[in-house]
N, C-alpha and C. Protein backbone atom coordinates (compact mmCIF):
# COMPACT_ATOMS: atom_id res chain seq x y z
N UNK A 1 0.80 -1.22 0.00
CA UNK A 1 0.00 0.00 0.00
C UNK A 1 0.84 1.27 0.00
N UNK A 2 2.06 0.88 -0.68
CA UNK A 2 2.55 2.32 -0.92
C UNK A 2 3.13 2.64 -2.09
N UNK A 3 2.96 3.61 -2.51
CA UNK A 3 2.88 4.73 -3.87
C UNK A 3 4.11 5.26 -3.97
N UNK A 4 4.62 4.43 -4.87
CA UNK A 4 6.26 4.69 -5.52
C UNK A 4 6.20 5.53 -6.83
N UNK A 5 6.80 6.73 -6.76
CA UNK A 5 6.89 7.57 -8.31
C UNK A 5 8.19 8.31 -8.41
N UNK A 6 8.35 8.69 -9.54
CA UNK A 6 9.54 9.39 -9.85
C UNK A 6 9.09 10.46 -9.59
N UNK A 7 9.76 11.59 -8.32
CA UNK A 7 9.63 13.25 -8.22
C UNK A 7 10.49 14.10 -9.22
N UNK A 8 11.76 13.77 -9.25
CA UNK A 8 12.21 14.87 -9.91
C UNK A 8 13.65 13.78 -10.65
N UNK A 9 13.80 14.24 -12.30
CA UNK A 9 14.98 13.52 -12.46
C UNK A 9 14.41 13.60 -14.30
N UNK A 10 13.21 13.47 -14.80
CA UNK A 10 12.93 13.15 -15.44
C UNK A 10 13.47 14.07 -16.26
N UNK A 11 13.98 14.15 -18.03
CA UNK A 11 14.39 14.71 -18.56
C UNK A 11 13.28 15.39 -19.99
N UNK A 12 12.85 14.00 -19.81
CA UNK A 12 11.60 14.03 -21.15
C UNK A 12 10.11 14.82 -20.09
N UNK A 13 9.59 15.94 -20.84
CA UNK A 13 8.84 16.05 -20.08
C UNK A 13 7.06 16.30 -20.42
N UNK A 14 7.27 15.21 -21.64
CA UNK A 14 5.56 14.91 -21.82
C UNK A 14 5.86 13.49 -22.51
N UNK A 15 4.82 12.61 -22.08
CA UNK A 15 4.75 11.67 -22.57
C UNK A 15 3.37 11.14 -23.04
N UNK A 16 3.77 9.93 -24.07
CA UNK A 16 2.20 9.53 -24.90
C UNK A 16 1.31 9.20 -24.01
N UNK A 17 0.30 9.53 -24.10
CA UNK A 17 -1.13 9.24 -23.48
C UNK A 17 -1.10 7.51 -23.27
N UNK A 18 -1.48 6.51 -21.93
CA UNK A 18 -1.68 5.34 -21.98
C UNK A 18 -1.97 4.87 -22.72
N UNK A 19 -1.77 3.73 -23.14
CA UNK A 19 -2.49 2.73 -24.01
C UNK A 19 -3.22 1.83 -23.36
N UNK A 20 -3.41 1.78 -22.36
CA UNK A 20 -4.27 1.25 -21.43
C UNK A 20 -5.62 2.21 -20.93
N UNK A 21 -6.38 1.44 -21.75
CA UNK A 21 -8.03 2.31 -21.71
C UNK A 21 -8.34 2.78 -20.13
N UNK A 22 -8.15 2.24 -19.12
CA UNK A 22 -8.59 2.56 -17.61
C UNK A 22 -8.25 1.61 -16.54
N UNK A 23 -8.04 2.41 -15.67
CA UNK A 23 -8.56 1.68 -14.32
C UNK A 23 -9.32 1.22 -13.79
N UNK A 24 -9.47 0.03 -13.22
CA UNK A 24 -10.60 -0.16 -12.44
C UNK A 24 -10.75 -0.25 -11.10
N UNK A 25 -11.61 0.66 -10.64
CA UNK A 25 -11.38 0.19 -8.91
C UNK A 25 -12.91 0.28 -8.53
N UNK A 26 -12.58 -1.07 -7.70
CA UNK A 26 -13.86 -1.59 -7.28
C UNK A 26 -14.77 -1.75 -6.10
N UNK A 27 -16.02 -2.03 -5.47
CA UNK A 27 -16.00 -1.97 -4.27
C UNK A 27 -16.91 -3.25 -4.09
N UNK A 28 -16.17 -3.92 -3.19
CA UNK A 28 -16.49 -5.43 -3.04
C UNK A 28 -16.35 -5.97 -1.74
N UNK A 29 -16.89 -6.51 -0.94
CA UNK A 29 -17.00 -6.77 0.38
C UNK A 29 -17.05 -5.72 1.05
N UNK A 30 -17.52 -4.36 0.75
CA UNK A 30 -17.36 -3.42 1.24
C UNK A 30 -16.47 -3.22 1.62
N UNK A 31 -15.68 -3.29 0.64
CA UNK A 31 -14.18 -2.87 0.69
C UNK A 31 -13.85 -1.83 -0.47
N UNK A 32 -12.79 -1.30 -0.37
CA UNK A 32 -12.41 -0.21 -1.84
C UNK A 32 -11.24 -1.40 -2.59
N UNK A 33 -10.91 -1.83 -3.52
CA UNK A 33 -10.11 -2.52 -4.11
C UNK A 33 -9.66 -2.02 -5.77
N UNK A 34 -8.58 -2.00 -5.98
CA UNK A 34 -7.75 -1.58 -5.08
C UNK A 34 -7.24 -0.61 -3.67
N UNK A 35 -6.51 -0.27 -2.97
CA UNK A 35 -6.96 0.21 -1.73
C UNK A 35 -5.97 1.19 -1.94
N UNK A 36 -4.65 1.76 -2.32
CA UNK A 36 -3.65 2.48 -3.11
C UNK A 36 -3.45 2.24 -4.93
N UNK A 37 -3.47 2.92 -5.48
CA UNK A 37 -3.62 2.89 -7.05
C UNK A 37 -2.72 4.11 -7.95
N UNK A 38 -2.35 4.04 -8.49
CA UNK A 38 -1.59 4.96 -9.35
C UNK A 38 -2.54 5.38 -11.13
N UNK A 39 -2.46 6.38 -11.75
CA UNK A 39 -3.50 6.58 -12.88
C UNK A 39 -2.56 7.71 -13.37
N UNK A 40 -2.76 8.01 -14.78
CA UNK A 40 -2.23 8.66 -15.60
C UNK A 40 -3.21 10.12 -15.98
N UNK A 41 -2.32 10.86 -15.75
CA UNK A 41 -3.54 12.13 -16.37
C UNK A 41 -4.50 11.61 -17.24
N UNK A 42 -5.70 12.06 -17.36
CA UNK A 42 -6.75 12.31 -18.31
C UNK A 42 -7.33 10.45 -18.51
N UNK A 43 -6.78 9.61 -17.92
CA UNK A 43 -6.97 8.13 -17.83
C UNK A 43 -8.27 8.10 -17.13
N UNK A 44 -8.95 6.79 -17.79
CA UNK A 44 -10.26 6.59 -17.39
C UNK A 44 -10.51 5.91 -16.12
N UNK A 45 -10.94 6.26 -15.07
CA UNK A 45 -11.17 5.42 -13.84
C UNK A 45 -12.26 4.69 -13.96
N UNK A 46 -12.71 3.86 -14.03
CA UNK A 46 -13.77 2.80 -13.94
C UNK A 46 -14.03 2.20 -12.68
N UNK A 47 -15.15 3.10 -12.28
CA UNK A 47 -15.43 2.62 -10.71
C UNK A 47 -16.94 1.54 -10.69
N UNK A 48 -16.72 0.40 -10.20
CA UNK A 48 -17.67 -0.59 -10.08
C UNK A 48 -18.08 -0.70 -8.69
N UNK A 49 -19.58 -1.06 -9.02
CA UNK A 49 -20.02 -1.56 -7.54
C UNK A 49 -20.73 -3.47 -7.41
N UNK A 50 -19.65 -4.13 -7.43
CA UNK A 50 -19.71 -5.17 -7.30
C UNK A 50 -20.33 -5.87 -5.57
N UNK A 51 -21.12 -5.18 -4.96
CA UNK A 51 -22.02 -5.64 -4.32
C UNK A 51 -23.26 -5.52 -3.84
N UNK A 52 -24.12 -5.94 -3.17
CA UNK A 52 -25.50 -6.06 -3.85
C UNK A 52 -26.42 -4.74 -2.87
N UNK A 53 -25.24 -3.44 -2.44
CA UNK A 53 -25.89 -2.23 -1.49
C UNK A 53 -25.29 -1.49 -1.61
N UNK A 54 -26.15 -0.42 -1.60
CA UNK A 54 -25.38 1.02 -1.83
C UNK A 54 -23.81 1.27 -1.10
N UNK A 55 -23.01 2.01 -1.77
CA UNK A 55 -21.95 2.61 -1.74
C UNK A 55 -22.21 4.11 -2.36
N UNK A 56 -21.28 4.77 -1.69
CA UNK A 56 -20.78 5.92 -2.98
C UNK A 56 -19.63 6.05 -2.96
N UNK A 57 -18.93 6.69 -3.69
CA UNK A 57 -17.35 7.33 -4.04
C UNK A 57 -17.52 8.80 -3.94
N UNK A 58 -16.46 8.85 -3.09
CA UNK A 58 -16.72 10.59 -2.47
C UNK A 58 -14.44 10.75 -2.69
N UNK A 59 -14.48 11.45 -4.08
CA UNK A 59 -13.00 11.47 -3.91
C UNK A 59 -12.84 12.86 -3.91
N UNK A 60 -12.05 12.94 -2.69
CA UNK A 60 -11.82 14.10 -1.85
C UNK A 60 -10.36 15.04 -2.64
N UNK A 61 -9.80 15.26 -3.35
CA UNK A 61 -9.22 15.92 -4.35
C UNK A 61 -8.38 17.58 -3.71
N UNK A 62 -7.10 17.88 -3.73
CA UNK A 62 -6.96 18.94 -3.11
C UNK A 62 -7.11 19.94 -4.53
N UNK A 63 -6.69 18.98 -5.51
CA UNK A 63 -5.82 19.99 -6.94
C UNK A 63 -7.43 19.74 -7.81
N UNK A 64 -7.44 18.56 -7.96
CA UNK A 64 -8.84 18.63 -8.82
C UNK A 64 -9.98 18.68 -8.48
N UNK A 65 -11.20 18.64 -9.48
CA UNK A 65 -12.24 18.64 -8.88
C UNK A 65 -12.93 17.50 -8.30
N UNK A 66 -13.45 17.29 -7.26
CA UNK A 66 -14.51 16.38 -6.53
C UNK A 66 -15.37 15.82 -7.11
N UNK A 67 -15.35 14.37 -6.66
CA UNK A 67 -16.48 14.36 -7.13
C UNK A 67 -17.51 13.06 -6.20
N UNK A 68 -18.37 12.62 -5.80
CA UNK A 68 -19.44 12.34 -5.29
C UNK A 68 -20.44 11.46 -5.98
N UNK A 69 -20.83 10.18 -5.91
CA UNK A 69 -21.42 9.20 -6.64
C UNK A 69 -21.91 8.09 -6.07
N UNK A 70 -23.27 8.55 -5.79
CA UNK A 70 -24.07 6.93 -5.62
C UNK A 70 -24.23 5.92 -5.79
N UNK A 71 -23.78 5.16 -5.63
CA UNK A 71 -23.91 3.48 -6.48
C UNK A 71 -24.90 2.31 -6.13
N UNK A 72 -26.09 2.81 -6.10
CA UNK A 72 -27.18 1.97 -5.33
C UNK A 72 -27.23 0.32 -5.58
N UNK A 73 -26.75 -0.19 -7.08
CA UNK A 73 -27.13 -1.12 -7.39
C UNK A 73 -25.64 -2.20 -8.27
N UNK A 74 -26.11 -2.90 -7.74
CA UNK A 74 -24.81 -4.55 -7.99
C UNK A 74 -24.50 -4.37 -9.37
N UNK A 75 -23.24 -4.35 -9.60
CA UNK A 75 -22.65 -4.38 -10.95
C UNK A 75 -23.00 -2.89 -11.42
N UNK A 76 -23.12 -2.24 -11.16
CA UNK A 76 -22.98 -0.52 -11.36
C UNK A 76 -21.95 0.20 -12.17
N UNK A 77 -21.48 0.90 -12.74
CA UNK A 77 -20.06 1.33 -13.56
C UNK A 77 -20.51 2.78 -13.80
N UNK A 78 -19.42 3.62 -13.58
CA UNK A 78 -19.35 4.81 -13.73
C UNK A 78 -18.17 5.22 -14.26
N UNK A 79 -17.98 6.01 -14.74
CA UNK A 79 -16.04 6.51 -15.35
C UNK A 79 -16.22 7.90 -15.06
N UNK A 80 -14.69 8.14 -14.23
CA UNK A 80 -14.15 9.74 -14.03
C UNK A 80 -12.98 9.82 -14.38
N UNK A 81 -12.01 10.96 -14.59
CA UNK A 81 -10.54 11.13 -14.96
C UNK A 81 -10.21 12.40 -13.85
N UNK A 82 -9.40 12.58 -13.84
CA UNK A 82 -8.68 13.53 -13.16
C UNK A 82 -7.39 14.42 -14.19
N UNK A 83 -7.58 15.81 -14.40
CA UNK A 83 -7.00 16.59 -15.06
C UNK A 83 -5.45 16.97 -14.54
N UNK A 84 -5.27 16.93 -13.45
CA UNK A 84 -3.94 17.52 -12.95
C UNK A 84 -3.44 16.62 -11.73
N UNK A 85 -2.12 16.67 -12.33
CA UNK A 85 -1.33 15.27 -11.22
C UNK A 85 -1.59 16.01 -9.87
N UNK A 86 -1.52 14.46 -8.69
CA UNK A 86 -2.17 14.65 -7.66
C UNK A 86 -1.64 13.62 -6.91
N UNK A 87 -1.01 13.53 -5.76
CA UNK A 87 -0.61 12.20 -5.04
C UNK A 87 -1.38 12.56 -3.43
N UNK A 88 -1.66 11.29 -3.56
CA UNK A 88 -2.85 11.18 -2.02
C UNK A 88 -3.96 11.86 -2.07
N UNK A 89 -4.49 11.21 -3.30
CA UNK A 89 -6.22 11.61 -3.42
C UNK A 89 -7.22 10.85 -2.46
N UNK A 90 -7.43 11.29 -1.58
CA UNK A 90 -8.28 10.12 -0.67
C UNK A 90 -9.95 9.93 -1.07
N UNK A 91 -10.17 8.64 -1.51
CA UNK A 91 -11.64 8.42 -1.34
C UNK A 91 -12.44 7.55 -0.57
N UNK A 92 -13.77 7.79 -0.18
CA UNK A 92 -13.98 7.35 0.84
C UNK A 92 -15.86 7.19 0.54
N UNK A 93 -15.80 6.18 1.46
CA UNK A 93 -17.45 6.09 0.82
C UNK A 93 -18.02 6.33 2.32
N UNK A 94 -19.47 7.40 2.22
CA UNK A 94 -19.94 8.52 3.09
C UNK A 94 -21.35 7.26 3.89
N UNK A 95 -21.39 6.35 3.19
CA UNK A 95 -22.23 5.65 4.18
C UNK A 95 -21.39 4.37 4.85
N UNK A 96 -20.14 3.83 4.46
CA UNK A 96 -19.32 3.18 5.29
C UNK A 96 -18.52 3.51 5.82
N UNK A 97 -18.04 3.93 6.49
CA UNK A 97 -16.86 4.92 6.64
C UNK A 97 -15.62 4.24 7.31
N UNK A 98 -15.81 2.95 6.98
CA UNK A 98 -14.27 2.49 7.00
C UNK A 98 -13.69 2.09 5.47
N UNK A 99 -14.70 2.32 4.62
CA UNK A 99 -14.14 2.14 3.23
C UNK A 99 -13.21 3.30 2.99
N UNK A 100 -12.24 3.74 2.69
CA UNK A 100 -11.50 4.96 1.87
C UNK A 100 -10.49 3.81 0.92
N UNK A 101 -9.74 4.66 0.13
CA UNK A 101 -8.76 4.14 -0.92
C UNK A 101 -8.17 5.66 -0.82
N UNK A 102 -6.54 5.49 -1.74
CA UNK A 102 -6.35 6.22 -2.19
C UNK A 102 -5.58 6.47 -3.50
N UNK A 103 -5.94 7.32 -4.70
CA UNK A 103 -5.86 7.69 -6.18
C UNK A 103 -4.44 8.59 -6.25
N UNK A 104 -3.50 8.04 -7.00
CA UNK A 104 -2.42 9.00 -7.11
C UNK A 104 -2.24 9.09 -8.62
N UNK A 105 -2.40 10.10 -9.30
CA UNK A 105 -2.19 11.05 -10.35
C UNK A 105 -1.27 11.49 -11.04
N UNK A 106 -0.24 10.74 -12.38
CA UNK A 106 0.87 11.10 -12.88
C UNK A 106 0.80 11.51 -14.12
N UNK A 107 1.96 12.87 -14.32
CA UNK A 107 1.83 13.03 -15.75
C UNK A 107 2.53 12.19 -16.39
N UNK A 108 3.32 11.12 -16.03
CA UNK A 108 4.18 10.02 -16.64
C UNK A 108 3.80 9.19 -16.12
N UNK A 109 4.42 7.41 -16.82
CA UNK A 109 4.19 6.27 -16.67
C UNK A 109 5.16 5.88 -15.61
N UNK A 110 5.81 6.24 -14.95
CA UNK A 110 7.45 5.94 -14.02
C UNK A 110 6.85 5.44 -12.36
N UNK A 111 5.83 4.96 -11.75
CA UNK A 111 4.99 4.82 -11.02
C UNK A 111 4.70 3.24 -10.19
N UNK A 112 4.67 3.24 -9.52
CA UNK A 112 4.45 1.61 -8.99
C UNK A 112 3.69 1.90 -7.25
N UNK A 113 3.00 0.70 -7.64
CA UNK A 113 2.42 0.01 -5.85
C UNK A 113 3.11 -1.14 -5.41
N UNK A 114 3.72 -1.19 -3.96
CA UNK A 114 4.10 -2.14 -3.75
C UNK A 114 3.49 -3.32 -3.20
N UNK A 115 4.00 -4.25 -3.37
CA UNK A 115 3.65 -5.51 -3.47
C UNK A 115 3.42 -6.08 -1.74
N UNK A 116 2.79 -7.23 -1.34
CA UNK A 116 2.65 -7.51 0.11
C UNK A 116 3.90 -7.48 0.75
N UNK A 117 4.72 -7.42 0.01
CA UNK A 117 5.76 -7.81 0.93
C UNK A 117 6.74 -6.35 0.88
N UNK A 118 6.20 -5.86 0.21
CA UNK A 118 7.17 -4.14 0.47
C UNK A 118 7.94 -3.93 -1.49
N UNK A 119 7.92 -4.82 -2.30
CA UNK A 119 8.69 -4.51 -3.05
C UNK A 119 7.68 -4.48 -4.38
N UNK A 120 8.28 -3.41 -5.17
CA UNK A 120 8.08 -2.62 -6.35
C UNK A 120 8.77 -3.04 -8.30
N UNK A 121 8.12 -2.40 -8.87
CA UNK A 121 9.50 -2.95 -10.11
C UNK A 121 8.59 -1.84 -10.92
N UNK A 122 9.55 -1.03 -11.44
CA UNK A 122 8.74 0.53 -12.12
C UNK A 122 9.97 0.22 -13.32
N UNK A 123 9.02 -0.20 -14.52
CA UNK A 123 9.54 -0.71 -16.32
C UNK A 123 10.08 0.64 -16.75
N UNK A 124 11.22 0.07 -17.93
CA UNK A 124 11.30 1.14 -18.53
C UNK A 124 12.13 2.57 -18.44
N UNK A 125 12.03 2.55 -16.85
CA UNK A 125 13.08 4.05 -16.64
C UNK A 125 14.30 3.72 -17.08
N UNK A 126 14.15 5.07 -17.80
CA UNK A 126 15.62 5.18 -18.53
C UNK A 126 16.80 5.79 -17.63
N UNK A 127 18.09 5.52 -18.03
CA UNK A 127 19.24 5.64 -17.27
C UNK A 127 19.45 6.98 -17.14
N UNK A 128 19.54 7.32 -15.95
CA UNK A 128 19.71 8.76 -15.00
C UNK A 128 19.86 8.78 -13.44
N UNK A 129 19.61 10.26 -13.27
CA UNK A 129 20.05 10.26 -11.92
C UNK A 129 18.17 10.77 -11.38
N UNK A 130 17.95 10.10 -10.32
CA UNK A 130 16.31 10.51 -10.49
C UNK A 130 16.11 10.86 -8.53
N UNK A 131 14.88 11.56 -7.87
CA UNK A 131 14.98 11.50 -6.62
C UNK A 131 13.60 10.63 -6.76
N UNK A 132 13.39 9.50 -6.54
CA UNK A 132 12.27 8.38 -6.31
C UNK A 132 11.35 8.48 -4.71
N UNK A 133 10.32 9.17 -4.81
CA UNK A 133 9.42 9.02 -3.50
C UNK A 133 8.41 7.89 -3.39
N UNK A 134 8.45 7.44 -2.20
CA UNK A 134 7.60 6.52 -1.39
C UNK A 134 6.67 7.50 -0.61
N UNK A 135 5.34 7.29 -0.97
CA UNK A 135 4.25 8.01 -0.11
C UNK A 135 3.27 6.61 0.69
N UNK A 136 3.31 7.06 1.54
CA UNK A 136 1.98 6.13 2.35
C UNK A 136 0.84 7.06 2.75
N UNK A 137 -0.15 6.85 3.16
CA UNK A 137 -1.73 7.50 3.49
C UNK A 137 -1.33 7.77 5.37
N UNK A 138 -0.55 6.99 6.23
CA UNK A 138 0.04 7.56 7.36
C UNK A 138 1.22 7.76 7.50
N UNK A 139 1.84 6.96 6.85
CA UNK A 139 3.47 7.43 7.47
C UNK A 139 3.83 8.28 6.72
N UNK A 140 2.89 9.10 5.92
CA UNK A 140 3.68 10.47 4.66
C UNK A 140 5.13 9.79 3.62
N UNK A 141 5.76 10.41 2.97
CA UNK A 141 6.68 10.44 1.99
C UNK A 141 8.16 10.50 2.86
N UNK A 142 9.15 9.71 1.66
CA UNK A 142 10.17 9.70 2.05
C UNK A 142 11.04 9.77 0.32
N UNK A 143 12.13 10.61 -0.01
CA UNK A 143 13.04 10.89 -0.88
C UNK A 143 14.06 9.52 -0.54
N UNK A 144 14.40 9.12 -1.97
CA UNK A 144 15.98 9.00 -2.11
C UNK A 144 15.76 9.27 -3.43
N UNK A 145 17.73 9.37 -3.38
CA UNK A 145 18.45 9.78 -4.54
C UNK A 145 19.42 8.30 -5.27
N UNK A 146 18.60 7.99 -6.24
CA UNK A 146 18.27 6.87 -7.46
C UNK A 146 19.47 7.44 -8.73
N UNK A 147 20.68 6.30 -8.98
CA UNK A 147 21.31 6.31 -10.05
C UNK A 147 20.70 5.25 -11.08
N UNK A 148 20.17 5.31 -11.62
CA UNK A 148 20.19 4.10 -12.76
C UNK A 148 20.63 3.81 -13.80
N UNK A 149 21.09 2.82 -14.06
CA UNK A 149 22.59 2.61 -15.03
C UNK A 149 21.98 1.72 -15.99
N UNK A 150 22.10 2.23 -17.36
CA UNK A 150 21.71 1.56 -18.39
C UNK A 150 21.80 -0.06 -18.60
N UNK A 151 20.75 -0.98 -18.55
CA UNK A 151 20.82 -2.35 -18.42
C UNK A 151 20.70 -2.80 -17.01
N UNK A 152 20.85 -2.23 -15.89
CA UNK A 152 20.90 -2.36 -14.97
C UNK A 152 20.11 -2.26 -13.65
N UNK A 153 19.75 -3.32 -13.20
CA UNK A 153 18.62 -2.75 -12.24
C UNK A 153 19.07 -1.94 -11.34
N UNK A 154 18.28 -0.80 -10.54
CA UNK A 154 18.70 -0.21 -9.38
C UNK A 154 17.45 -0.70 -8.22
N UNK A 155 18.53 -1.07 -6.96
CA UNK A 155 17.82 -1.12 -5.78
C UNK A 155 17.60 -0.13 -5.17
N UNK A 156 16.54 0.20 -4.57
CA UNK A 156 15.93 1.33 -3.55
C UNK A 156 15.42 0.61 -2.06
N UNK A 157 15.66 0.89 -1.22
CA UNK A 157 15.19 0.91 0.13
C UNK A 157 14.61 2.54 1.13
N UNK A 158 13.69 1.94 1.25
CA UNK A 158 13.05 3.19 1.77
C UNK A 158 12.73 3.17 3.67
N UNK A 159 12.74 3.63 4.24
CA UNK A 159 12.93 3.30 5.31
C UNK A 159 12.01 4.32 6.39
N UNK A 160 10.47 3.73 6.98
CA UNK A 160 9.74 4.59 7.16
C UNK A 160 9.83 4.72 8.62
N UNK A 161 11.10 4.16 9.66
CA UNK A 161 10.42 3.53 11.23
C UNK A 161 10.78 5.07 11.93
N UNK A 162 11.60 6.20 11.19
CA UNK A 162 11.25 7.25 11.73
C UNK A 162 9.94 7.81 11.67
N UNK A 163 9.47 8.74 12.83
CA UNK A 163 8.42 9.30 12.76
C UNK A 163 8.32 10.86 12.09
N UNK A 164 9.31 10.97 11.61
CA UNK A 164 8.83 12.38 10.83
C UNK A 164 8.13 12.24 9.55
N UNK A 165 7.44 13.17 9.28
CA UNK A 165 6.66 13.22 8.53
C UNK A 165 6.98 14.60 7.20
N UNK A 166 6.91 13.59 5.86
CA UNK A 166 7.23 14.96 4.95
C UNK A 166 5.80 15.22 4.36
């Protein structure tokens, strides 16, 4: 559940629109699923309500606009996008209120969620010098400074057991 992206390093600074039609995030056992997610500017979110009682999606947005959606009925589908990158979009549904997720917003593809066990694999970055952030929904963000060497994987360790908060 944590939101790995490239902050600063990048040289190219627009890239092609996804080729991947959307996201989907779903709500199922009254749960939000995925529960951390990464999305590309102007990318289609595809929000489902895969169980058989109301939900809504209430995504709480600092940079973009809000938005608010009923989902009374099983198998339900709605699509929203988000215009301007955004990390730690929190959403949250207003009649469960232990459901939230949260939506993070890139103008590039350089992006990853990590896996149960803490680890990541973000395709493709090209060889440079990059500062790579780790955000979580409580323990806030943490910087390092990322060489990556052409052909070569680079390891990152991020290390959250301090309590400061960026």
């Amino acid at each position: 559940n944590v939101f790995v992206y490239v902050k600063e390093g990048l040289t190219q600074k627009t890239f092609p629109a996804p080729k991947e039609p959307l996201v989907v995030f779903d709500q199922q056992g009254c749960r939000y699923h995925p529960h951390v997610f990464g999305m590309r500017l102007g990318q289609k979110l595809e929000i489902r309500n895969s169980d058989p009682t109301l939900h809504n999606v209430h995504a709480m947005p600092k940079t973009n606009a809000q938005f608010n959606a009923g989902m009374p009925i099983k198998d339900m589908k709605i699509e929203r996008s988000f215009d301007k990158p955004e990390i730690g979009v929190k959403i949250k549904c207003d009649v469960h209120p232990w459901m939230k997720a949260w939506a993070n917003v890139m103008d590039h593809p350089f992006f990853a969620v990590t896996g149960d066990q803490g680890s990541f694999d973000m395709k493709d970055l090209p060889a440079g010098k990059y500062v790579v952030t780790a955000w979580h929904s409580e323990l806030g963000s943490k910087d390092v400074n990322v060489t990556v060497e052409e052909g070569k994987p680079a390891n990152i360790t991020f290390d959250f057991s301090s309590t400061d908060k960026k």
